[in-house]
PDB file of N, CA and C in Angstrom:
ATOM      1  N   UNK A   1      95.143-121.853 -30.699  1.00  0.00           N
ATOM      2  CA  UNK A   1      96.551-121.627 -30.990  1.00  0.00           C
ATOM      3  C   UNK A   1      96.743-120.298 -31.709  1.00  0.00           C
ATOM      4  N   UNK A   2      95.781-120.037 -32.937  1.00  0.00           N
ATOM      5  CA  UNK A   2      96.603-119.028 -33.424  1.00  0.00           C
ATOM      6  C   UNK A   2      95.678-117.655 -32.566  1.00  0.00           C
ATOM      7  N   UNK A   3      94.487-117.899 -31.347  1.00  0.00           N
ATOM      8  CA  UNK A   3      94.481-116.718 -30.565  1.00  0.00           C
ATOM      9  C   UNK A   3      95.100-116.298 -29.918  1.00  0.00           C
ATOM     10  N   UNK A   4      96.056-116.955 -29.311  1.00  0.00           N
ATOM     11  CA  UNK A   4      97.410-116.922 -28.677  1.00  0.00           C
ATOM     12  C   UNK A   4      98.611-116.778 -29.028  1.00  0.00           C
ATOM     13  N   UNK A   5      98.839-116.846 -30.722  1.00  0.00           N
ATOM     14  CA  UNK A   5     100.041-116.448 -31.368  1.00  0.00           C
ATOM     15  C   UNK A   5      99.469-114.646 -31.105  1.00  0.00           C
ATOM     16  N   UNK A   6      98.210-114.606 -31.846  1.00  0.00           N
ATOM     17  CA  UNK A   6      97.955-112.946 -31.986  1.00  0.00           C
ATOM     18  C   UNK A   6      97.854-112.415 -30.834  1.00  0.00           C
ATOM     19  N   UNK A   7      97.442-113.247 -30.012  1.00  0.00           N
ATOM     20  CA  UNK A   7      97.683-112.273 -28.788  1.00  0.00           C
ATOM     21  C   UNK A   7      99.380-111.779 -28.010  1.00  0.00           C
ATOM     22  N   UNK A   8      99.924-112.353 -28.388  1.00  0.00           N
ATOM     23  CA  UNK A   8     101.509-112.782 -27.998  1.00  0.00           C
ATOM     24  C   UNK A   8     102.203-111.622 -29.126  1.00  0.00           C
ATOM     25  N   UNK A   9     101.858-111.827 -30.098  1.00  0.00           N
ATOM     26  CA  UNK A   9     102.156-110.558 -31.199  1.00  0.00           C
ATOM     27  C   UNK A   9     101.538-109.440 -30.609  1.00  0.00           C
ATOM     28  N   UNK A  10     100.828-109.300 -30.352  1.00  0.00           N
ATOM     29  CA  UNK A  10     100.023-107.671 -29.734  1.00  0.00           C
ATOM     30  C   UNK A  10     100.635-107.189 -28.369  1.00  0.00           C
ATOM     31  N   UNK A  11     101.206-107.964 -27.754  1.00  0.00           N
ATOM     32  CA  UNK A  11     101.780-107.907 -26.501  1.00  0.00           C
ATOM     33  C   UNK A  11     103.227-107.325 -26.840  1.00  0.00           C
ATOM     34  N   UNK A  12     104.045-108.114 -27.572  1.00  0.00           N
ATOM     35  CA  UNK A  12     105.234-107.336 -27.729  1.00  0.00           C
ATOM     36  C   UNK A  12     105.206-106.357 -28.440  1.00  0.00           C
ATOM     37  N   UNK A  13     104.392-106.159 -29.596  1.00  0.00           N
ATOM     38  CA  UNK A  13     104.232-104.679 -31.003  1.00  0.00           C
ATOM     39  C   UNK A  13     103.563-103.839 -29.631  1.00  0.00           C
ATOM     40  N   UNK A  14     102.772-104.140 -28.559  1.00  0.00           N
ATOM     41  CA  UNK A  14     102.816-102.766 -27.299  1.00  0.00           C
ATOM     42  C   UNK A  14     103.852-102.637 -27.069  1.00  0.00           C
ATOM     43  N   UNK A  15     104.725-103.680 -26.330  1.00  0.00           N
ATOM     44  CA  UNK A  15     105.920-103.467 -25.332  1.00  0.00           C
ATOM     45  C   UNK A  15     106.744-102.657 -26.376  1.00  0.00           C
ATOM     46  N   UNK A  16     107.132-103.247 -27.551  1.00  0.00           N
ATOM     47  CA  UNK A  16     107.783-102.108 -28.619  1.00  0.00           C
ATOM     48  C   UNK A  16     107.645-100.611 -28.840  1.00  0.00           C
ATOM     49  N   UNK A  17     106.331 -99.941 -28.805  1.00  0.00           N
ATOM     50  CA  UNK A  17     105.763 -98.992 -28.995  1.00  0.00           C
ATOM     51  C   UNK A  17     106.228 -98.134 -27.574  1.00  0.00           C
ATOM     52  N   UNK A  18     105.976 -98.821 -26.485  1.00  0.00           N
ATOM     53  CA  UNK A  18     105.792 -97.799 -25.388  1.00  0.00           C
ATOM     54  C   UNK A  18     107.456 -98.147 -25.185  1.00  0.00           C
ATOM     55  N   UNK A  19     108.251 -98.603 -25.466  1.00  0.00           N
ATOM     56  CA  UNK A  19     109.603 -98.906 -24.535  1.00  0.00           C
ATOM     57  C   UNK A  19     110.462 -97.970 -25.645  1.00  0.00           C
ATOM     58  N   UNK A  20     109.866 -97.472 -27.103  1.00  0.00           N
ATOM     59  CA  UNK A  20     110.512 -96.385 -27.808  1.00  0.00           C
ATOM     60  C   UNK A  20     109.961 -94.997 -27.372  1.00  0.00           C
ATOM     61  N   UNK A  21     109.141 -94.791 -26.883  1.00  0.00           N
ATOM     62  CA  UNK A  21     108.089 -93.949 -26.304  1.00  0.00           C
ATOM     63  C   UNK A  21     108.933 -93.287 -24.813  1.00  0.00           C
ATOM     64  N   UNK A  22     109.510 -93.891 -24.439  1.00  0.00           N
ATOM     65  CA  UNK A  22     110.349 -94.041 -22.975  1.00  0.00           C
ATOM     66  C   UNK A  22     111.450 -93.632 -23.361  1.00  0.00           C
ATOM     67  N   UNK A  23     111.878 -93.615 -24.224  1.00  0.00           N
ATOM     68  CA  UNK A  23     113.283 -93.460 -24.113  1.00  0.00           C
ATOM     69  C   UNK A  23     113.736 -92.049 -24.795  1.00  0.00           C
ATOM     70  N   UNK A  24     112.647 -91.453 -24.901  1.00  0.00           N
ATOM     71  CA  UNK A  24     113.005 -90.104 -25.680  1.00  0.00           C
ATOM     72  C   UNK A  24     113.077 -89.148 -24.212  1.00  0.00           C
ATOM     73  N   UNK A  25     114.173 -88.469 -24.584  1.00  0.00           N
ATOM     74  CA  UNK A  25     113.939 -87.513 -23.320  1.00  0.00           C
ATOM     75  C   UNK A  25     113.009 -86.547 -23.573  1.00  0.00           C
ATOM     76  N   UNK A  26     112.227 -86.218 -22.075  1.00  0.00           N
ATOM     77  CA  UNK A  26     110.999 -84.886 -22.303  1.00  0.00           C
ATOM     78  C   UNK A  26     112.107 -83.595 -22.585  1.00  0.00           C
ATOM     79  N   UNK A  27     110.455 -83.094 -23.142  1.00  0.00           N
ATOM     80  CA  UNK A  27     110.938 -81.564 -23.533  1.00  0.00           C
ATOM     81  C   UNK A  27     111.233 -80.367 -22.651  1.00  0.00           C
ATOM     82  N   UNK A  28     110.630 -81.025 -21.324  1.00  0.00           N
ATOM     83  CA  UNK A  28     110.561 -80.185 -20.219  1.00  0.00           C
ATOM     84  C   UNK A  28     110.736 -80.771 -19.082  1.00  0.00           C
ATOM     85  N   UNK A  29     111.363 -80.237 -17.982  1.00  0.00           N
ATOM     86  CA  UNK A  29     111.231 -81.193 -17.082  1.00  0.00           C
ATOM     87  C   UNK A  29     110.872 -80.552 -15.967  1.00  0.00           C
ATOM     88  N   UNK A  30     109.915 -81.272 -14.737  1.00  0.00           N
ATOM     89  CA  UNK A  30     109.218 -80.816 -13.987  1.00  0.00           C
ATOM     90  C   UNK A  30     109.873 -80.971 -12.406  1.00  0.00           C
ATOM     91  N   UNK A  31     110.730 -80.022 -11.725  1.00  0.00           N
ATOM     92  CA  UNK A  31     110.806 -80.066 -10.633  1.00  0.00           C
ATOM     93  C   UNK A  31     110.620 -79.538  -9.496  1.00  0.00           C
ATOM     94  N   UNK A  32     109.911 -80.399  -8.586  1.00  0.00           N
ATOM     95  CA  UNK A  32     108.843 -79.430  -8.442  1.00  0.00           C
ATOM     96  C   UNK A  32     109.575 -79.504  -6.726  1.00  0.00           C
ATOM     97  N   UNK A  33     108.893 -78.459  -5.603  1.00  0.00           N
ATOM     98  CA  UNK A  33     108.929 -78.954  -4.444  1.00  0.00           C
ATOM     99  C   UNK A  33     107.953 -78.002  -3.544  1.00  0.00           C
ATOM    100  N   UNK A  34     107.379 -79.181  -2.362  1.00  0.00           N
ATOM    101  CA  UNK A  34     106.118 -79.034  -2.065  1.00  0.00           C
ATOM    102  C   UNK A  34     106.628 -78.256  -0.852  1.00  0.00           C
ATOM    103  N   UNK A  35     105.597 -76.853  -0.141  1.00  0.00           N
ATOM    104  CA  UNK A  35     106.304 -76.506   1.031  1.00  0.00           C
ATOM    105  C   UNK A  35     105.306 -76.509   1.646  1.00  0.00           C
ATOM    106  N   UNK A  36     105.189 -77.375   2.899  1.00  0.00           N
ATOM    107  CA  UNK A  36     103.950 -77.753   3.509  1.00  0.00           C
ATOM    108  C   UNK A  36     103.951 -76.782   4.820  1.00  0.00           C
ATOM    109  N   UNK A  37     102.604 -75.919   5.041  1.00  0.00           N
ATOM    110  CA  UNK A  37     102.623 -74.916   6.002  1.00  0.00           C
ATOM    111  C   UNK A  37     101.927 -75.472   7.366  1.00  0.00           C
ATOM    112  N   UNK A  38     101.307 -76.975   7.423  1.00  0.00           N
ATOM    113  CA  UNK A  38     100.434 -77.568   8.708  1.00  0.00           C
ATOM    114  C   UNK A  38     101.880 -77.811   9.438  1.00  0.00           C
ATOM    115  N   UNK A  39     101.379 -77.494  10.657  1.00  0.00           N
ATOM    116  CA  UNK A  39     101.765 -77.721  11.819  1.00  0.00           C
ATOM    117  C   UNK A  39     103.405 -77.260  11.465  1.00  0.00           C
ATOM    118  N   UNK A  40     103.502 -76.131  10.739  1.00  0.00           N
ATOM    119  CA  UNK A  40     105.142 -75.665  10.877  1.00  0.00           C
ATOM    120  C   UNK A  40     106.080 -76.572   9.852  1.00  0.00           C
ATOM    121  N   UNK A  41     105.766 -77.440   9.078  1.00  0.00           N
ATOM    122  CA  UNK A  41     106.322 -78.664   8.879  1.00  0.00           C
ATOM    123  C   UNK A  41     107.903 -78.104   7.857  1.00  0.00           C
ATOM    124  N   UNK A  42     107.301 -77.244   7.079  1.00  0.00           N
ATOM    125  CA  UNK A  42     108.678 -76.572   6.214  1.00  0.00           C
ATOM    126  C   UNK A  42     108.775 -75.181   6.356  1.00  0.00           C
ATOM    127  N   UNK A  43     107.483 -74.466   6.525  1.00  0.00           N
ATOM    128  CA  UNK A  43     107.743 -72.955   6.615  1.00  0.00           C
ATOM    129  C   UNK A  43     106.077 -72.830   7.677  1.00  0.00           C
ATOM    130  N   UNK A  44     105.972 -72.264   8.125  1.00  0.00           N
ATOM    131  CA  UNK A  44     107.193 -70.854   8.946  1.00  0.00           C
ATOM    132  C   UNK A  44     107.722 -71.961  10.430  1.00  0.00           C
ATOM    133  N   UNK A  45     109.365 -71.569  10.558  1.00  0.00           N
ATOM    134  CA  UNK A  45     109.557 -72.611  11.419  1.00  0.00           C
ATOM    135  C   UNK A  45     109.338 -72.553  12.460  1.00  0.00           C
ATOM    136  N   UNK A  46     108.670 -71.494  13.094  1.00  0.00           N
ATOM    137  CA  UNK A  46     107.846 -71.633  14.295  1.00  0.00           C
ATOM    138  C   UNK A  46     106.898 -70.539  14.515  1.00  0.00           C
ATOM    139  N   UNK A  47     105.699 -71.088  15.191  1.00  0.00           N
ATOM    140  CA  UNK A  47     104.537 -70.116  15.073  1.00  0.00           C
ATOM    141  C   UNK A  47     104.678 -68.809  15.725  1.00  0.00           C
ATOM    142  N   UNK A  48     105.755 -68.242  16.056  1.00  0.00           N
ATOM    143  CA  UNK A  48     106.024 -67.245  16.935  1.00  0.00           C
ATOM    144  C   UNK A  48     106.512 -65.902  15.922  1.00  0.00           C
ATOM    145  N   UNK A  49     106.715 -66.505  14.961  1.00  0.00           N
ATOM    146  CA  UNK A  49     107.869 -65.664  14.328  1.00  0.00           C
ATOM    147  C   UNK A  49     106.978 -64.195  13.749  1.00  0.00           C
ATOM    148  N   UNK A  50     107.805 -63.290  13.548  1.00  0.00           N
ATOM    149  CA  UNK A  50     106.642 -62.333  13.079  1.00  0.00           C
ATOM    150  C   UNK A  50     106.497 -61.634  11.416  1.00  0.00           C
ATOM    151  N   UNK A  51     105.783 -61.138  11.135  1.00  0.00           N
ATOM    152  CA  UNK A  51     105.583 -61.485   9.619  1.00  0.00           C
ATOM    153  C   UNK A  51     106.769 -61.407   8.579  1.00  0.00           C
ATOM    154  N   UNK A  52     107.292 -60.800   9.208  1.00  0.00           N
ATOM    155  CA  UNK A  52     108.845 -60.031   8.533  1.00  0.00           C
ATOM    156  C   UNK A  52     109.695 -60.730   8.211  1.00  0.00           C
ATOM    157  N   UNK A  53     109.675 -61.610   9.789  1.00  0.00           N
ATOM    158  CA  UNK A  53     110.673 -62.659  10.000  1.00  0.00           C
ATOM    159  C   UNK A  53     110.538 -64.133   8.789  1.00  0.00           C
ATOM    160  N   UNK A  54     108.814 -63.888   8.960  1.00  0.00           N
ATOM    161  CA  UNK A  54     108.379 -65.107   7.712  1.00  0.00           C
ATOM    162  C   UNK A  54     108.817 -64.847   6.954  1.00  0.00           C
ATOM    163  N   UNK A  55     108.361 -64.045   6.109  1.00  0.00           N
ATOM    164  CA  UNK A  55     108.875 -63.177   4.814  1.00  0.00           C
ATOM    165  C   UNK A  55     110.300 -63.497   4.608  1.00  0.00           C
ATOM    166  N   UNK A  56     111.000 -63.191   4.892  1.00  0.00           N
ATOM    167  CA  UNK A  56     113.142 -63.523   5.332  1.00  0.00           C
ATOM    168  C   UNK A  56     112.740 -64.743   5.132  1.00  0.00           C
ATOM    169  N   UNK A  57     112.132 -65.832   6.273  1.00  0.00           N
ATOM    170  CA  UNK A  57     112.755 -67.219   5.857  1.00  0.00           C
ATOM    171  C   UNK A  57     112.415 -67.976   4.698  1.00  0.00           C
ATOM    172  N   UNK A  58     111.013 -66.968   4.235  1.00  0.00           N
ATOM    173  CA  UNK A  58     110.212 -67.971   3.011  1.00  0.00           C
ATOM    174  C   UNK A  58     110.951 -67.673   1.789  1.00  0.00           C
ATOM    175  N   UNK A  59     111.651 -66.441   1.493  1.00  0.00           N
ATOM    176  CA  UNK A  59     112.288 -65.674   0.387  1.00  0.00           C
ATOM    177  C   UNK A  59     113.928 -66.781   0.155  1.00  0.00           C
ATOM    178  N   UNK A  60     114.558 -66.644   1.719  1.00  0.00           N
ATOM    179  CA  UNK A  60     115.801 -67.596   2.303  1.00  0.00           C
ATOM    180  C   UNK A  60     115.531 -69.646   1.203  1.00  0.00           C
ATOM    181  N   UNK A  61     113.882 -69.649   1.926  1.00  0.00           N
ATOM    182  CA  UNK A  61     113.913 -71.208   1.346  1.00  0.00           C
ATOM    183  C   UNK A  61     113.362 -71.145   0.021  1.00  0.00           C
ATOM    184  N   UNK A  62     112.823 -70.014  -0.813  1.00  0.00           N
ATOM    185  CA  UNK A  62     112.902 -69.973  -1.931  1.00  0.00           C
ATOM    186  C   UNK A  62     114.312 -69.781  -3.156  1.00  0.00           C
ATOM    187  N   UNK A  63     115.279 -69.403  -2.246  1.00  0.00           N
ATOM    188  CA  UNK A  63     116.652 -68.983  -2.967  1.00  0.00           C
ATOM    189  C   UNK A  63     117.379 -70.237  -2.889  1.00  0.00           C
ATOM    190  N   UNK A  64     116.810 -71.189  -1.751  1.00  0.00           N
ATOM    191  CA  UNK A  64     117.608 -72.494  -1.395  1.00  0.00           C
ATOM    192  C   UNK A  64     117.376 -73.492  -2.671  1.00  0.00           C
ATOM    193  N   UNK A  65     116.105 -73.356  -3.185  1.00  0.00           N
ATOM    194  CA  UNK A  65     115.306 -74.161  -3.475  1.00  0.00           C
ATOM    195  C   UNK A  65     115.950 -73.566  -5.005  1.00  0.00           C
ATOM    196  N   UNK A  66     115.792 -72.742  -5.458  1.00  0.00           N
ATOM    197  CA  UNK A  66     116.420 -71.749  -6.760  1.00  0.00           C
ATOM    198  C   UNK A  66     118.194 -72.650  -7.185  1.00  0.00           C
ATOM    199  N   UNK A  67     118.577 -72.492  -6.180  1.00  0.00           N
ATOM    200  CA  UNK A  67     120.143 -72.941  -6.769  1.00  0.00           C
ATOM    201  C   UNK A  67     119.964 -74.409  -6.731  1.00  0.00           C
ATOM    202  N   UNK A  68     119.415 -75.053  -5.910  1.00  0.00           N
ATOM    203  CA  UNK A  68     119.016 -76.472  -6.768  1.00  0.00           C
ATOM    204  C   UNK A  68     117.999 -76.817  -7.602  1.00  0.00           C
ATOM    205  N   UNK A  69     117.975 -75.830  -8.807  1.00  0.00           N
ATOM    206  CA  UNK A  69     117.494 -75.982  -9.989  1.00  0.00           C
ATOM    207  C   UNK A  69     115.694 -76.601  -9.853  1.00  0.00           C
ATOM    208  N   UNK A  70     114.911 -76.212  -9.235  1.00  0.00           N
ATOM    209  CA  UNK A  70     113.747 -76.095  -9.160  1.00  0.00           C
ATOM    210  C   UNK A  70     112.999 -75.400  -9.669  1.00  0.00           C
ATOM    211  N   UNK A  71     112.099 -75.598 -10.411  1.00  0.00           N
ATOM    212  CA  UNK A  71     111.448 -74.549 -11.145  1.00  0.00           C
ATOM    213  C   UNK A  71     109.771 -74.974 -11.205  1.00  0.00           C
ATOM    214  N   UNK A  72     109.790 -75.381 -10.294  1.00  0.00           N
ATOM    215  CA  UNK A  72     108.170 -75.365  -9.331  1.00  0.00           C
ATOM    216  C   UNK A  72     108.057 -75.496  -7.967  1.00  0.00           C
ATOM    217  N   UNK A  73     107.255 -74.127  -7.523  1.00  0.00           N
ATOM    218  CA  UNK A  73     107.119 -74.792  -5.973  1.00  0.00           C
ATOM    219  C   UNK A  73     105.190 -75.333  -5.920  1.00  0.00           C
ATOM    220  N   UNK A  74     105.135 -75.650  -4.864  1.00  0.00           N
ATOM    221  CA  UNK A  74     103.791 -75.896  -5.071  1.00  0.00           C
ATOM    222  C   UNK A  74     103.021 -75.136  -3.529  1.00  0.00           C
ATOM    223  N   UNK A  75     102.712 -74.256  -3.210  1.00  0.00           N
ATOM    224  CA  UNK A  75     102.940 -73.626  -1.870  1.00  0.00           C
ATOM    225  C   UNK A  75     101.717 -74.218  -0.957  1.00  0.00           C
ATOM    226  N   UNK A  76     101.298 -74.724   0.150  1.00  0.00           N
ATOM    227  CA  UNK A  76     100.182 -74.968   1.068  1.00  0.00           C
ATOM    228  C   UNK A  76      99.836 -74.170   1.421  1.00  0.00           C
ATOM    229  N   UNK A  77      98.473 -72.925   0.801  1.00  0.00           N
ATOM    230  CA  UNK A  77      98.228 -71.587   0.924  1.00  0.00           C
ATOM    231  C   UNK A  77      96.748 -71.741   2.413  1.00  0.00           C
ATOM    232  N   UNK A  78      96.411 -73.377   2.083  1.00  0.00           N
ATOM    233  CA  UNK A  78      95.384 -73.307   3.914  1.00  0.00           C
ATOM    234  C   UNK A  78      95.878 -74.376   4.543  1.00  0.00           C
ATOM    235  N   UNK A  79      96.715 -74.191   5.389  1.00  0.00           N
ATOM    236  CA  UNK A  79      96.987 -75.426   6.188  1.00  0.00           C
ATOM    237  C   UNK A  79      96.339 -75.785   7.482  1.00  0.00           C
ATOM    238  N   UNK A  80      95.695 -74.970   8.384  1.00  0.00           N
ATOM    239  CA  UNK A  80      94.858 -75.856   9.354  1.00  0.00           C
ATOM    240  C   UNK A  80      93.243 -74.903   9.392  1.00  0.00           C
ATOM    241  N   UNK A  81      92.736 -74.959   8.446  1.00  0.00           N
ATOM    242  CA  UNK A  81      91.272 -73.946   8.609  1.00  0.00           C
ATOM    243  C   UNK A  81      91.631 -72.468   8.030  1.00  0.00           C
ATOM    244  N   UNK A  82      93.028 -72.266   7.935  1.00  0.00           N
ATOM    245  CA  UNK A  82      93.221 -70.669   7.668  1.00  0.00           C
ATOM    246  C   UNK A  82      93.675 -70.660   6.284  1.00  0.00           C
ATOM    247  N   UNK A  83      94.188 -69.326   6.182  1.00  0.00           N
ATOM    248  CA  UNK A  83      94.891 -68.599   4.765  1.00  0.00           C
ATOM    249  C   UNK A  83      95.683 -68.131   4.735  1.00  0.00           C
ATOM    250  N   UNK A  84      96.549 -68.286   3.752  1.00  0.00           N
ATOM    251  CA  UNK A  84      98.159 -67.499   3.945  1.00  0.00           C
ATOM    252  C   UNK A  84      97.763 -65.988   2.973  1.00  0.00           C
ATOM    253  N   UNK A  85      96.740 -65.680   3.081  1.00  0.00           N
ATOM    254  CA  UNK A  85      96.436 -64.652   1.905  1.00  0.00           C
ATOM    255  C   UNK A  85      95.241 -63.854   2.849  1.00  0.00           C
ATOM    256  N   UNK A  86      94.913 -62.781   2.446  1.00  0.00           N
ATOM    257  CA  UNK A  86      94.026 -61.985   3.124  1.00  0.00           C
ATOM    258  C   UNK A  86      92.899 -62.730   2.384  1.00  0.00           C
ATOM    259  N   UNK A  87      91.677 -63.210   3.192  1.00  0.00           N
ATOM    260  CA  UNK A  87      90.730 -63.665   3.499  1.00  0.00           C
ATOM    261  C   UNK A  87      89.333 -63.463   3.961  1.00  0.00           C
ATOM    262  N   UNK A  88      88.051 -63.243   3.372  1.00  0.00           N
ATOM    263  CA  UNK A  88      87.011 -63.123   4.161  1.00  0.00           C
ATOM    264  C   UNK A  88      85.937 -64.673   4.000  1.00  0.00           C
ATOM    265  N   UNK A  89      86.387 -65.589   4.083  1.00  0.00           N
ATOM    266  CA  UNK A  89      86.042 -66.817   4.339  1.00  0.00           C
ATOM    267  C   UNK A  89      86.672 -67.692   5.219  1.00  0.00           C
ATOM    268  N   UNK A  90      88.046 -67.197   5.554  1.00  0.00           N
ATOM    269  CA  UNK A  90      88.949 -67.861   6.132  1.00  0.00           C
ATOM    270  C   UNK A  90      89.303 -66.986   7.452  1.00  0.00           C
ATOM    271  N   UNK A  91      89.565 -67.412   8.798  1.00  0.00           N
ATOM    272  CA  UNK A  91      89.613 -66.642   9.811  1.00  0.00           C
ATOM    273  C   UNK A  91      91.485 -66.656   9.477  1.00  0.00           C
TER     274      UNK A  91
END
């Protein structure tokens, strides 16, 4: 009986602790958005386009992404074997 009162006490003095813990707003907040480069999926919107043209649309979905208050992107720099960066490991 009374391992089960103390255990029953330890259970709510947690639930207490973490449910004041929760309710503070963060100091920062993280929003993030992922731009996935396999198979075309968010950028570049089609494999044809030429570097320039990338450049324009990636700058375009970075300004999109800017006015709805984002302030992380997270970019997919190898999406199928390659590199979005000059490379001597990566074809």
């Amino acid at each position: 009986m009374k391992k089960s009162l103390l255990l029953c006490s330890l259970l709510l003095l947690t639930a207490s602790f973490s449910a004041s813990a929760q309710s503070l707003p963060p100091k920062r907040e993280f929003r993030g958005a992922w731009i996935a480069t396999v198979i075309n999926l968010d950028w570049p919107s089609s494999p044809f386009l030429t570097p320039a043209a990338q450049r324009a649309e990636l700058v375009r979905l970075l300004d999109e992404l800017q006015t709805h208050h984002v302030n992380a992107v997270i970019f997919q720099v190898r999406s199928e074997a390659d590199a979005m960066y000059p490379s001597t490991l990566e074809p």
